[in-house]
PDB file of N, CA and C in Angstrom:
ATOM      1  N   UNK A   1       2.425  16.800  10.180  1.00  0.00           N
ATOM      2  CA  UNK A   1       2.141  15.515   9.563  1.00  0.00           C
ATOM      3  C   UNK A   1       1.004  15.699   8.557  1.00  0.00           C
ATOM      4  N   UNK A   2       0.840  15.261   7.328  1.00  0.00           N
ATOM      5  CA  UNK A   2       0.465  15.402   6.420  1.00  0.00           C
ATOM      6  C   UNK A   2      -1.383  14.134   7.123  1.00  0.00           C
ATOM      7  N   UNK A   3      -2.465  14.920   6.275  1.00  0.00           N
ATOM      8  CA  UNK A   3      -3.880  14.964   6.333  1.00  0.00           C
ATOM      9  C   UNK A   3      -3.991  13.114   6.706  1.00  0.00           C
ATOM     10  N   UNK A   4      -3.272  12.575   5.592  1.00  0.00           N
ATOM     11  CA  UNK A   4      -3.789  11.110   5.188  1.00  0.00           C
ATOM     12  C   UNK A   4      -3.024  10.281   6.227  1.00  0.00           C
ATOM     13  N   UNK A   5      -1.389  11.035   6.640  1.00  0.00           N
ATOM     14  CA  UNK A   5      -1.027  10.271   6.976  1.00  0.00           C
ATOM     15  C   UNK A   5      -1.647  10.307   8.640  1.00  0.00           C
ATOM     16  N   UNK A   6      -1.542  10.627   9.311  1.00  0.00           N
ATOM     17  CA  UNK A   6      -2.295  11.321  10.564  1.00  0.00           C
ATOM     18  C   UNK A   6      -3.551   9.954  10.150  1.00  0.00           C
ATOM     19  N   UNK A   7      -4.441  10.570   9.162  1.00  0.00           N
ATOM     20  CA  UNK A   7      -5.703   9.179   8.908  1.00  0.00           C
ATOM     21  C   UNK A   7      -5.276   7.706   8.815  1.00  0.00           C
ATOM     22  N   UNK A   8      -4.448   7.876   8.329  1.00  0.00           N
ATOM     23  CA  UNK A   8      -3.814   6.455   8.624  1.00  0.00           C
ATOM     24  C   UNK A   8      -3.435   5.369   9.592  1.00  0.00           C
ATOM     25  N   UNK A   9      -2.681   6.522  10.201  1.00  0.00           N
ATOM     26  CA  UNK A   9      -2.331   6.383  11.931  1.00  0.00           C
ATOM     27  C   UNK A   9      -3.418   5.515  12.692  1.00  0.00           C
ATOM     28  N   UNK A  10      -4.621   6.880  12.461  1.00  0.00           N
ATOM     29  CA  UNK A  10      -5.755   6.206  13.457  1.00  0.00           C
ATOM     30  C   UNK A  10      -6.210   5.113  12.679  1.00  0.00           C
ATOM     31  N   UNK A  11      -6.543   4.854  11.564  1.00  0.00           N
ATOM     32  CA  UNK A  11      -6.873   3.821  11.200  1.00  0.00           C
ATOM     33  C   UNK A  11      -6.237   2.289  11.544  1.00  0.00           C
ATOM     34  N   UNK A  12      -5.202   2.805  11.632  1.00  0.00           N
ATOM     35  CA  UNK A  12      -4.107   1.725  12.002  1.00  0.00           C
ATOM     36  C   UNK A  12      -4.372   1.546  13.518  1.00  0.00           C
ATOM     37  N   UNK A  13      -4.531   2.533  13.940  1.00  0.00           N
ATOM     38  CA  UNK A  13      -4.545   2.359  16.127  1.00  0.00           C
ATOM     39  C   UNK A  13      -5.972   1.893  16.179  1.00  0.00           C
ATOM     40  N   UNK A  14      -7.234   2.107  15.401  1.00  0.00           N
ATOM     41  CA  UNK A  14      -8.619   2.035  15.560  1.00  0.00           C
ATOM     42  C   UNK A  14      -8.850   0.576  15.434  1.00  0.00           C
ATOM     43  N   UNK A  15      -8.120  -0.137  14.193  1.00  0.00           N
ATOM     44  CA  UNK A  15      -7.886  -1.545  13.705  1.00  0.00           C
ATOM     45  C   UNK A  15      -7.540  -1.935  14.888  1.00  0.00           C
ATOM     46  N   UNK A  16      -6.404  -1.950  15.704  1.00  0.00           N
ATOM     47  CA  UNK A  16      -5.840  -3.043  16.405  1.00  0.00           C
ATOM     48  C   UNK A  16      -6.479  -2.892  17.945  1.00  0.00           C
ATOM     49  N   UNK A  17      -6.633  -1.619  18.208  1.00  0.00           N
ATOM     50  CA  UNK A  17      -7.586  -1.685  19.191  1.00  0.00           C
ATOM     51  C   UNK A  17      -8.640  -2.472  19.085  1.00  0.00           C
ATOM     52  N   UNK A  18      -9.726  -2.268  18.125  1.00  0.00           N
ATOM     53  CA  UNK A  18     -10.653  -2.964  17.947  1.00  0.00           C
ATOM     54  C   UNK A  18     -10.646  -4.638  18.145  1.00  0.00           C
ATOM     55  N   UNK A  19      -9.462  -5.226  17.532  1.00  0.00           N
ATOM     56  CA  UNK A  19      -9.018  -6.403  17.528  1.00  0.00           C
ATOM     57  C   UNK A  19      -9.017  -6.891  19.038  1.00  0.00           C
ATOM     58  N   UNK A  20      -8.307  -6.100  20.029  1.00  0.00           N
ATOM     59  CA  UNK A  20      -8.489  -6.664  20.694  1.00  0.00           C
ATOM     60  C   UNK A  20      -9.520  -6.524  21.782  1.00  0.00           C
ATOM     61  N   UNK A  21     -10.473  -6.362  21.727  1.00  0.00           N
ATOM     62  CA  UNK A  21     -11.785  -6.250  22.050  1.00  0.00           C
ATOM     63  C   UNK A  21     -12.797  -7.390  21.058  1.00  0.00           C
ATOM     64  N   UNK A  22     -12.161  -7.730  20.497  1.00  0.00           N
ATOM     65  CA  UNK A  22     -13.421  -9.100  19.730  1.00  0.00           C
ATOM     66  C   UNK A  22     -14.062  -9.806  20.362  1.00  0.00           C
ATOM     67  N   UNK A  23     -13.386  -9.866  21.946  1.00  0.00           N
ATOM     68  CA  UNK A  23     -13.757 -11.596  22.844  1.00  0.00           C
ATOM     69  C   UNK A  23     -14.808 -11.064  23.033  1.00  0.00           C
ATOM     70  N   UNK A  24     -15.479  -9.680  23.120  1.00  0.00           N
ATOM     71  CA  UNK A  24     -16.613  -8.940  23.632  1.00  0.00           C
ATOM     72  C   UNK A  24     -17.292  -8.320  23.041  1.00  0.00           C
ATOM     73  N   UNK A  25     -17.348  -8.339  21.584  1.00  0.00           N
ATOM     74  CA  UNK A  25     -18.336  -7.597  20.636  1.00  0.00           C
ATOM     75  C   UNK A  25     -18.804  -8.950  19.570  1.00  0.00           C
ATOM     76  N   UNK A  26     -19.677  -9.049  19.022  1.00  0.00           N
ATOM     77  CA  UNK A  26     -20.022  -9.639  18.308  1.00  0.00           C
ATOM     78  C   UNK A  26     -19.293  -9.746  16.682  1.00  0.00           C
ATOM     79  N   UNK A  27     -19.126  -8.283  15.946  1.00  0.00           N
ATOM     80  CA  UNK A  27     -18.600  -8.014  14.774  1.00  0.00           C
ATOM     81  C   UNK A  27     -18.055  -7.063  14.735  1.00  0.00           C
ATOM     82  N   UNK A  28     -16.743  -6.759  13.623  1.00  0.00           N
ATOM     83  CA  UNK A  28     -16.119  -5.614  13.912  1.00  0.00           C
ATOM     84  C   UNK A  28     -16.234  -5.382  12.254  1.00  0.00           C
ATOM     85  N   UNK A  29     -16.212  -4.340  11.617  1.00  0.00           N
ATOM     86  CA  UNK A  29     -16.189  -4.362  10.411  1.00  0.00           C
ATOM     87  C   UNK A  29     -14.749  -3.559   9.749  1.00  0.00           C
ATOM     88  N   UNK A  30     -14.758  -3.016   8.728  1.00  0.00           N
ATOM     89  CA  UNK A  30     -13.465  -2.411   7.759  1.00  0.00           C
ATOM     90  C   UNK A  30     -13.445  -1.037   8.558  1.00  0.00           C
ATOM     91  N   UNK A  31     -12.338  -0.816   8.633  1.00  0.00           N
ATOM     92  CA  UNK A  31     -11.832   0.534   9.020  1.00  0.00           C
ATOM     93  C   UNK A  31     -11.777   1.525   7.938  1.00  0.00           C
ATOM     94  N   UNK A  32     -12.204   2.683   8.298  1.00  0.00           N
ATOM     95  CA  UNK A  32     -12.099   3.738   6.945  1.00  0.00           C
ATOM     96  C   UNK A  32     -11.410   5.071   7.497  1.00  0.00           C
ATOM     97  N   UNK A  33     -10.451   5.573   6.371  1.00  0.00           N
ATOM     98  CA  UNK A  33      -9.340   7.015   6.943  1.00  0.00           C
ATOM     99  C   UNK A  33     -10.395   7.939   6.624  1.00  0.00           C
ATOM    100  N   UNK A  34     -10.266   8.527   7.013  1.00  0.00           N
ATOM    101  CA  UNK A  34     -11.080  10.107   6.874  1.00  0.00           C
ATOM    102  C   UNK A  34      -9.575  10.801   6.776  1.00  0.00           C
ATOM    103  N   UNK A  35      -9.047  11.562   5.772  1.00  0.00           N
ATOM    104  CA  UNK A  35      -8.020  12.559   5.783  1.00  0.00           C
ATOM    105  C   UNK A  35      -8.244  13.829   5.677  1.00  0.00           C
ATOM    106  N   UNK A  36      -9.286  14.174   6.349  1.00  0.00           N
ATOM    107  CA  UNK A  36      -9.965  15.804   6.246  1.00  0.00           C
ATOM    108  C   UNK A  36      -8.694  16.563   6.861  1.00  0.00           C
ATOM    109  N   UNK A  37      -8.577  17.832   5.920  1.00  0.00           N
ATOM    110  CA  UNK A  37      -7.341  19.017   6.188  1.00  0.00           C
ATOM    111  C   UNK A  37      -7.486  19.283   7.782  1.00  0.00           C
ATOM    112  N   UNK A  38      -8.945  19.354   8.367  1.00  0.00           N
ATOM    113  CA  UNK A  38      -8.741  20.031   9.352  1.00  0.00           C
ATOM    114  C   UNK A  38      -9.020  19.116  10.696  1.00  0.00           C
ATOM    115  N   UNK A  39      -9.451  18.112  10.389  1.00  0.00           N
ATOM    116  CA  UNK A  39      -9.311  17.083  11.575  1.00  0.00           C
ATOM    117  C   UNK A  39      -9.655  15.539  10.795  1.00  0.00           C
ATOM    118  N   UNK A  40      -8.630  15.207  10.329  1.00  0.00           N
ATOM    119  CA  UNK A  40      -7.975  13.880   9.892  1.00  0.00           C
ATOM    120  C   UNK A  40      -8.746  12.477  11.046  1.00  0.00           C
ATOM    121  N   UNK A  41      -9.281  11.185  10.766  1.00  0.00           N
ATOM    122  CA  UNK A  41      -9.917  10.409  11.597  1.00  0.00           C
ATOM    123  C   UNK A  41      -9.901   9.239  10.686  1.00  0.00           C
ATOM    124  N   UNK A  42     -10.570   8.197  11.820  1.00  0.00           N
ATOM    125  CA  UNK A  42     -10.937   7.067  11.157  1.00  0.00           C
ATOM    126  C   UNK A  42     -12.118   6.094  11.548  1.00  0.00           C
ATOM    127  N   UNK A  43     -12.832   5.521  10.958  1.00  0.00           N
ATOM    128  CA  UNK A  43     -14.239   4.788  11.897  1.00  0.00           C
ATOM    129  C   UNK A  43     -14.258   3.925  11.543  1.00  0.00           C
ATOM    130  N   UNK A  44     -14.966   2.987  12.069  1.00  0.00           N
ATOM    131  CA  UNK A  44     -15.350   1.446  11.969  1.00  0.00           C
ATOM    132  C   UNK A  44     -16.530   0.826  12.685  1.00  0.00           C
ATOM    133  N   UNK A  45     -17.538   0.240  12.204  1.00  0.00           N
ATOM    134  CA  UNK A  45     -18.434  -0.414  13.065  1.00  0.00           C
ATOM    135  C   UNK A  45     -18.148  -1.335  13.790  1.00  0.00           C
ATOM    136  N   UNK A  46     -19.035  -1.347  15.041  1.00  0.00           N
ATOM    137  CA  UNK A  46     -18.785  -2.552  15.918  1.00  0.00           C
ATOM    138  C   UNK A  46     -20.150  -3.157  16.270  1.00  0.00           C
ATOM    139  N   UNK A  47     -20.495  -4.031  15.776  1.00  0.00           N
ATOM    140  CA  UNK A  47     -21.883  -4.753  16.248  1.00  0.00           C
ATOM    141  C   UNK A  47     -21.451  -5.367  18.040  1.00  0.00           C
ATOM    142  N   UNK A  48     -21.997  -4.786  19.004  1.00  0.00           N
ATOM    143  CA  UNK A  48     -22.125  -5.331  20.540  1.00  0.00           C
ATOM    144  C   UNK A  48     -22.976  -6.441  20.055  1.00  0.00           C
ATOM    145  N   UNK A  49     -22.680  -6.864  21.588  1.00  0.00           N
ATOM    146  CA  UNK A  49     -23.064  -8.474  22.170  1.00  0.00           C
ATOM    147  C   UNK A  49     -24.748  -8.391  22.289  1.00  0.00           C
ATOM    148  N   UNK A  50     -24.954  -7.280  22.196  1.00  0.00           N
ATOM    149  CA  UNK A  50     -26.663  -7.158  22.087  1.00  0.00           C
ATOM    150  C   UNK A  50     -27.538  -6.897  20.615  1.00  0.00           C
ATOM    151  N   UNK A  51     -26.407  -7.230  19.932  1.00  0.00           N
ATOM    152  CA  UNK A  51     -26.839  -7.068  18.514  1.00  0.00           C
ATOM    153  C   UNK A  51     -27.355  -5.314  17.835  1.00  0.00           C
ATOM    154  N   UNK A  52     -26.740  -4.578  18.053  1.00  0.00           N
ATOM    155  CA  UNK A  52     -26.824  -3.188  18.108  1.00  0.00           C
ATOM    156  C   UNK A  52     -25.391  -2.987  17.486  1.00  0.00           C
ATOM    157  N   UNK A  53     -25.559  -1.997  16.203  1.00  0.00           N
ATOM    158  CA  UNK A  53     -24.154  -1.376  15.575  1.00  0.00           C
ATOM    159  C   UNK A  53     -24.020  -0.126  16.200  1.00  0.00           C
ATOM    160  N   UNK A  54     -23.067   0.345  16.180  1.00  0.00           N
ATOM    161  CA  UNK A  54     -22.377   1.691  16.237  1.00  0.00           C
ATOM    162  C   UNK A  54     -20.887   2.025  15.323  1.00  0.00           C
ATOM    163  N   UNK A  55     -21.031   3.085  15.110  1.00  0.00           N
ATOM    164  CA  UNK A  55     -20.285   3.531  14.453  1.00  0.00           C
ATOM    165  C   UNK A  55     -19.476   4.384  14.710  1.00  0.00           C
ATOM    166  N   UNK A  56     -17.738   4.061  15.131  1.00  0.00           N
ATOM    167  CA  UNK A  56     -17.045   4.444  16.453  1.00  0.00           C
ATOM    168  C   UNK A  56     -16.023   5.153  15.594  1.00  0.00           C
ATOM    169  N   UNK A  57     -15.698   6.487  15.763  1.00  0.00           N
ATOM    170  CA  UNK A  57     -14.687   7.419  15.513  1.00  0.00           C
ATOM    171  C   UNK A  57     -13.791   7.843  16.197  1.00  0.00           C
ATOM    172  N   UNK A  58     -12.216   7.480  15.759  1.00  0.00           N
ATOM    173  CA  UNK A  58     -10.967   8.215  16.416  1.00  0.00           C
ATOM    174  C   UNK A  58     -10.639   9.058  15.918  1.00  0.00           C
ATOM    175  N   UNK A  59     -10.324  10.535  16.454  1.00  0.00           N
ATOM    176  CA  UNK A  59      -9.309  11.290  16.324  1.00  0.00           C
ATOM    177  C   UNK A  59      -8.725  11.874  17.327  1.00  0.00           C
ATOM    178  N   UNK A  60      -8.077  12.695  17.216  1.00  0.00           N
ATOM    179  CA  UNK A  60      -7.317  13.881  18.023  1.00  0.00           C
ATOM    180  C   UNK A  60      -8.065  13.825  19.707  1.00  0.00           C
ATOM    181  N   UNK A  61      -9.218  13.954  18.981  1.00  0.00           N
ATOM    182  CA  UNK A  61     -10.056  14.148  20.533  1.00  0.00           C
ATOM    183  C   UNK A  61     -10.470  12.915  21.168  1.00  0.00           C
ATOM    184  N   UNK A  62     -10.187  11.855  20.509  1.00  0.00           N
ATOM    185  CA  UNK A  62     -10.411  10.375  21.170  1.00  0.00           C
ATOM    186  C   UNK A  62     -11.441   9.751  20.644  1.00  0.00           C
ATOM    187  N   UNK A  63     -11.920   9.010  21.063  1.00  0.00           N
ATOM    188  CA  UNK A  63     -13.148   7.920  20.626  1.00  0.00           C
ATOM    189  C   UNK A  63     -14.424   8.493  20.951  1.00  0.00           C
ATOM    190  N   UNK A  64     -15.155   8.227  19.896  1.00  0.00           N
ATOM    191  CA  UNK A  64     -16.868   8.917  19.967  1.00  0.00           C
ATOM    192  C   UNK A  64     -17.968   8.017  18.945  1.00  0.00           C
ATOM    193  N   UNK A  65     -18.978   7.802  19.367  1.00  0.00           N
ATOM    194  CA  UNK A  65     -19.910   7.194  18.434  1.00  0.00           C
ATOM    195  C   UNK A  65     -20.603   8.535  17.454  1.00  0.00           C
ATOM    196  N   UNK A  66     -20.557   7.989  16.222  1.00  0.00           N
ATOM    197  CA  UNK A  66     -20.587   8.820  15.167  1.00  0.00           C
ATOM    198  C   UNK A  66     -22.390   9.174  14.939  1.00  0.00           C
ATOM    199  N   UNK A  67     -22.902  10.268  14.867  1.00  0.00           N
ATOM    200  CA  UNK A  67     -24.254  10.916  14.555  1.00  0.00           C
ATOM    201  C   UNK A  67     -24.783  10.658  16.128  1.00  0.00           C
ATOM    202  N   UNK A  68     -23.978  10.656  16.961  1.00  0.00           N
ATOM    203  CA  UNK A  68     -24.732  10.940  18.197  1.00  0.00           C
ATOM    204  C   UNK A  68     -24.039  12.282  19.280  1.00  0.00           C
ATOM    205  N   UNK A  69     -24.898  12.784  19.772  1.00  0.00           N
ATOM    206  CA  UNK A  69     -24.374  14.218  20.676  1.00  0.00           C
ATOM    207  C   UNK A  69     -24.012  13.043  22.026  1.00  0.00           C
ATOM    208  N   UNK A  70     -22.701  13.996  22.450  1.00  0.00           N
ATOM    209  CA  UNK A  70     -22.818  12.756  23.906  1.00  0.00           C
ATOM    210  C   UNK A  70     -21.023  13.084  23.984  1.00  0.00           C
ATOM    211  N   UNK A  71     -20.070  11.925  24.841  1.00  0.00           N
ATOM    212  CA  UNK A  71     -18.763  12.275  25.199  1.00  0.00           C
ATOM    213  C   UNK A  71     -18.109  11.570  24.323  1.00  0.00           C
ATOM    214  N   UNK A  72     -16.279  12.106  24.093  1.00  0.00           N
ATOM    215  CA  UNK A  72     -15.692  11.643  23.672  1.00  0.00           C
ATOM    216  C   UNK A  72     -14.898  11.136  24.642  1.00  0.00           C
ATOM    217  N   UNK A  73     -14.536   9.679  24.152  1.00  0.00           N
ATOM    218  CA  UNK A  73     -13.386   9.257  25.303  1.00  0.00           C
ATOM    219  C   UNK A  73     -12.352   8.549  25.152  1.00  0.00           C
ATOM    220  N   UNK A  74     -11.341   8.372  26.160  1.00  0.00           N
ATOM    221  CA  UNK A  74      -9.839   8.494  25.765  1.00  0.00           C
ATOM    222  C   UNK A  74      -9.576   7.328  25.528  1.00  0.00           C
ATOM    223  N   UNK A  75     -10.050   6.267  25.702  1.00  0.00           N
ATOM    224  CA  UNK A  75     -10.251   4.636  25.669  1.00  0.00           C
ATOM    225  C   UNK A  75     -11.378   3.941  25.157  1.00  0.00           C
ATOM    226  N   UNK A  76     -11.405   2.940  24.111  1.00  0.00           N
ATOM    227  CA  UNK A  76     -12.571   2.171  23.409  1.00  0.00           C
ATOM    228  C   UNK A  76     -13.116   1.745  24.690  1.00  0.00           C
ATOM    229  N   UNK A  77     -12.451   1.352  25.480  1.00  0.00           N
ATOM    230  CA  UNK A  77     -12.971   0.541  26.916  1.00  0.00           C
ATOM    231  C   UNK A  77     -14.615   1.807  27.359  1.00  0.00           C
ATOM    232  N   UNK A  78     -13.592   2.316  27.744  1.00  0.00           N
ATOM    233  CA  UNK A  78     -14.468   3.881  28.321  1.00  0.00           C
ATOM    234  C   UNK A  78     -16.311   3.484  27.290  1.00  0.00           C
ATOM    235  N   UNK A  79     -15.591   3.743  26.189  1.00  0.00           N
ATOM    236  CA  UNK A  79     -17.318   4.365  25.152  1.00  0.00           C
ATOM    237  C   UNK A  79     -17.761   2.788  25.300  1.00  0.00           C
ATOM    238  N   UNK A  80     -17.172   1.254  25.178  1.00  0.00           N
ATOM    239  CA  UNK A  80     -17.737   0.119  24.932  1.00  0.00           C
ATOM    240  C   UNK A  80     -18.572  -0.046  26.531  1.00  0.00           C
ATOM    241  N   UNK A  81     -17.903   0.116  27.200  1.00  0.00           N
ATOM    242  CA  UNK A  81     -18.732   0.564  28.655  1.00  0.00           C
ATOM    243  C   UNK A  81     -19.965   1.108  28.513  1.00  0.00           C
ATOM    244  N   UNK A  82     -19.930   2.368  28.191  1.00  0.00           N
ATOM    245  CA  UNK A  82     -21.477   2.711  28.447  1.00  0.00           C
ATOM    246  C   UNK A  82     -22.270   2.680  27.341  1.00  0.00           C
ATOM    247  N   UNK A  83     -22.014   2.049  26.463  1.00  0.00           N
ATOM    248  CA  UNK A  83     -23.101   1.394  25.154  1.00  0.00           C
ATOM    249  C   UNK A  83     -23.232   0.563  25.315  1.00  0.00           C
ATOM    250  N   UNK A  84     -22.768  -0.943  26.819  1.00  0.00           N
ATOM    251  CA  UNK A  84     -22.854  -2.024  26.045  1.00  0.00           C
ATOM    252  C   UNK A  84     -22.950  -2.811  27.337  1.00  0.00           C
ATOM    253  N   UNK A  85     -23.815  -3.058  27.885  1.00  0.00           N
ATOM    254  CA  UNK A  85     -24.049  -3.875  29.562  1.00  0.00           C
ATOM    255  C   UNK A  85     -23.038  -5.218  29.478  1.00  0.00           C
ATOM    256  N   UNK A  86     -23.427  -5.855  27.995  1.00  0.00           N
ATOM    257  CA  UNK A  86     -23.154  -7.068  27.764  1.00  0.00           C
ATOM    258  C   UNK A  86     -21.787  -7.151  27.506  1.00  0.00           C
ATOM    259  N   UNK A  87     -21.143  -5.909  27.067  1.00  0.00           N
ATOM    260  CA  UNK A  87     -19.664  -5.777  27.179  1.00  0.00           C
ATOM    261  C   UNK A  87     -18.853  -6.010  28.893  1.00  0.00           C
ATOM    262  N   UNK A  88     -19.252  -5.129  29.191  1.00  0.00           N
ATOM    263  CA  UNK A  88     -19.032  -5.016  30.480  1.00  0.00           C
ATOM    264  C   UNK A  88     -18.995  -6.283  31.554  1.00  0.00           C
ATOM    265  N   UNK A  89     -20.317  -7.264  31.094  1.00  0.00           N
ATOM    266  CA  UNK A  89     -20.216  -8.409  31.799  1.00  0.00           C
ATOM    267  C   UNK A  89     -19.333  -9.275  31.311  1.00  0.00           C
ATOM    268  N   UNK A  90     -19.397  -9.507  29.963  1.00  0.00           N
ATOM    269  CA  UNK A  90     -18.554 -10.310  29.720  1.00  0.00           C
ATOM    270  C   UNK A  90     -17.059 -10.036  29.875  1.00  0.00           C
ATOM    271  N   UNK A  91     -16.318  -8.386  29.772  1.00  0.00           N
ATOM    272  CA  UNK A  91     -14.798  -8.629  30.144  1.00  0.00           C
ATOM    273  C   UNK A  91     -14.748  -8.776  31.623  1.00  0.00           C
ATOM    274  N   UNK A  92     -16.162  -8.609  33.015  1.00  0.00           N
ATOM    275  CA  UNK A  92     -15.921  -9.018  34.209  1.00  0.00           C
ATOM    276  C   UNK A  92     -15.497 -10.389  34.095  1.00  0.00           C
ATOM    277  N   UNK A  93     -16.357 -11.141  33.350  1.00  0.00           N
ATOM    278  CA  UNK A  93     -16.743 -12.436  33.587  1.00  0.00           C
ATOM    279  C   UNK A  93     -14.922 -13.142  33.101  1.00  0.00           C
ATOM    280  N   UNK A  94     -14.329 -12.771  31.875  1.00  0.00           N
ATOM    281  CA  UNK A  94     -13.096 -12.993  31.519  1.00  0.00           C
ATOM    282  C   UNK A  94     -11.756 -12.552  32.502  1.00  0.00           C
ATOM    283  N   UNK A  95     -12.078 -11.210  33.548  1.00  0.00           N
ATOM    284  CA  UNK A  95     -11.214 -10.771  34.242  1.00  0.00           C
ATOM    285  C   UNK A  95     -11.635 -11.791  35.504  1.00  0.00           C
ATOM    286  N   UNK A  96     -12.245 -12.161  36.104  1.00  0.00           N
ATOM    287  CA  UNK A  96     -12.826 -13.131  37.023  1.00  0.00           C
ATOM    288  C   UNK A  96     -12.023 -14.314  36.668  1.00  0.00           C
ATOM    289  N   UNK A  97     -12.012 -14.845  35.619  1.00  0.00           N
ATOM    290  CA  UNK A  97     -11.522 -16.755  34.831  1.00  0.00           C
ATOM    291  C   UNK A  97     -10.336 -16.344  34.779  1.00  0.00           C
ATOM    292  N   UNK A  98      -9.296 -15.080  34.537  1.00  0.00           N
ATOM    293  CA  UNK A  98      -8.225 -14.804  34.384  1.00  0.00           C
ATOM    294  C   UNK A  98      -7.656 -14.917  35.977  1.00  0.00           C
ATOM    295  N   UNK A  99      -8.652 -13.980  37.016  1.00  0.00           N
ATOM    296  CA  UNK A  99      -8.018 -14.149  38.423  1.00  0.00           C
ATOM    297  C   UNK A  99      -8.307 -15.999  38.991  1.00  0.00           C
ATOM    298  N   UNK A 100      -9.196 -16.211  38.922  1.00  0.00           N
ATOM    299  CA  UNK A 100      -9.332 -18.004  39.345  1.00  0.00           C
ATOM    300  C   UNK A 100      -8.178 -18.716  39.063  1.00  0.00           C
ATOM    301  N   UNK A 101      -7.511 -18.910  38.185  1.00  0.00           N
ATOM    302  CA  UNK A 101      -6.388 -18.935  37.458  1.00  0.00           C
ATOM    303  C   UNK A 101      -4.847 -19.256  38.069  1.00  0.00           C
ATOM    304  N   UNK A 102      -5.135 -17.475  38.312  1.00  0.00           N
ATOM    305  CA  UNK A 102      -3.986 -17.212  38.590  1.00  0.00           C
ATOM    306  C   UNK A 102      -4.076 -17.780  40.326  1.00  0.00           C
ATOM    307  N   UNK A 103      -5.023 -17.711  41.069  1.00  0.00           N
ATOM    308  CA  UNK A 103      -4.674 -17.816  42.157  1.00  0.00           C
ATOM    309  C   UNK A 103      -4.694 -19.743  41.833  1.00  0.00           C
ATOM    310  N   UNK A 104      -5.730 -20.244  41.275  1.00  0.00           N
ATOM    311  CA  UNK A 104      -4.858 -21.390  41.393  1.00  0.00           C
ATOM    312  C   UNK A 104      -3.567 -22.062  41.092  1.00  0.00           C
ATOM    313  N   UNK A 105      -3.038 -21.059  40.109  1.00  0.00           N
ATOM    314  CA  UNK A 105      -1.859 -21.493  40.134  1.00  0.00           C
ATOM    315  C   UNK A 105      -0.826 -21.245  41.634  1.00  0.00           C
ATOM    316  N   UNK A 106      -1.324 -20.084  41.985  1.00  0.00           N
ATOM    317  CA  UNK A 106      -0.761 -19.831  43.193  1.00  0.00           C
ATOM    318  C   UNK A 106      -0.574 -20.863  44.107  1.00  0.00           C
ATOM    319  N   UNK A 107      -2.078 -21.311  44.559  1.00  0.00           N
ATOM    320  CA  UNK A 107      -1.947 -22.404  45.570  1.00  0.00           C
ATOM    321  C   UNK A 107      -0.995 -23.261  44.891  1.00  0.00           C
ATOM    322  N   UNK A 108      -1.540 -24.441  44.279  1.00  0.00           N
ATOM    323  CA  UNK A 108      -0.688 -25.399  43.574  1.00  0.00           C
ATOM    324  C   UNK A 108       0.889 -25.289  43.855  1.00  0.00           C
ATOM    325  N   UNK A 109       1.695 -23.765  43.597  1.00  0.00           N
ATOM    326  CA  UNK A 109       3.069 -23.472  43.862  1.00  0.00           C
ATOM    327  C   UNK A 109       2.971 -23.552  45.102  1.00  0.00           C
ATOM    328  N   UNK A 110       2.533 -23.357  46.027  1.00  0.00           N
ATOM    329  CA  UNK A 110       2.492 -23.472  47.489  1.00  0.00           C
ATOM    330  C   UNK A 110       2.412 -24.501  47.949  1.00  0.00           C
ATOM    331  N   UNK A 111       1.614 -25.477  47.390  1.00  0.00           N
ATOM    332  CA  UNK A 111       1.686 -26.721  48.327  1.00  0.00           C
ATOM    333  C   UNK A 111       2.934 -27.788  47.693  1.00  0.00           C
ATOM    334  N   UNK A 112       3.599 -27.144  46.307  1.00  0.00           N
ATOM    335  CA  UNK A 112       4.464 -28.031  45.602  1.00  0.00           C
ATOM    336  C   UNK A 112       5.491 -27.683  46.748  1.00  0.00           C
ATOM    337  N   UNK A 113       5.683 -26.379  47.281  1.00  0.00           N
ATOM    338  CA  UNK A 113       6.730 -25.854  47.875  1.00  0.00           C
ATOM    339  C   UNK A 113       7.150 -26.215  49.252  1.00  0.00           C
ATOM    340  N   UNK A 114       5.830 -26.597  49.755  1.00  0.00           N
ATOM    341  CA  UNK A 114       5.308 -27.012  51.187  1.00  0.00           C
ATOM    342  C   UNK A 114       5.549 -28.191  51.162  1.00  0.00           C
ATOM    343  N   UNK A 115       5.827 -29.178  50.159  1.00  0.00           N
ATOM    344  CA  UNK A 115       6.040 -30.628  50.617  1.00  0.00           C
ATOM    345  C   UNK A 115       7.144 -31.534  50.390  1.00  0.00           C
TER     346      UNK A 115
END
């Protein structure tokens, strides 16, 4: 697969990932291809919920914050995790309102069923 298009790709997977992670970051900014011959990528800033940017790179080897030594990882989830407390609480706090939810809908079917 040709340099740009490969950059593209991620640019394209980096975009929509990102998207859906908005409920939990503050700002997401423009995506940019990197089509380097020998490892093709793409980055984008993400301002967290604590008002702190980073500057998050996909390629080949997965997701990494850019000018820092440290891990790459296989999921935005993974790296938004340990940069971001306020991330973390808030998709608990959304996975929590998502289960309340559901179990009330649960009951509700139960007692419609029960009577």
């Amino acid at each position: 697969m040709d340099p740009s298009d490969t950059a593209a790709f991620y640019a394209s997977e980096l975009k929509e990932v990102c998207q859906s992670q908005i409920y939990a970051v503050r700002s997401v900014g423009a995506v940019t291809s990197i089509p380097s011959s020998d490892s093709p990528s793409a980055e984008i800033e993400i301002t967290l919920l604590e008002g702190t940017s980073i500057v998050v790179n996909l390629s080949l080897a997965g997701y990494r914050v850019v000018g820092r030594e440290g891990p790459t990882f296989e999921l935005l989830d993974y790296l938004l995790e340990l940069e971001s407390p306020m991330w973390s609480a808030k998709r608990m706090q959304i996975l929590t309102a998502i289960l309340e939810e559901l179990s009330r809908q649960e009951t509700e079917n139960n007692l419609r069923q029960t009577s």
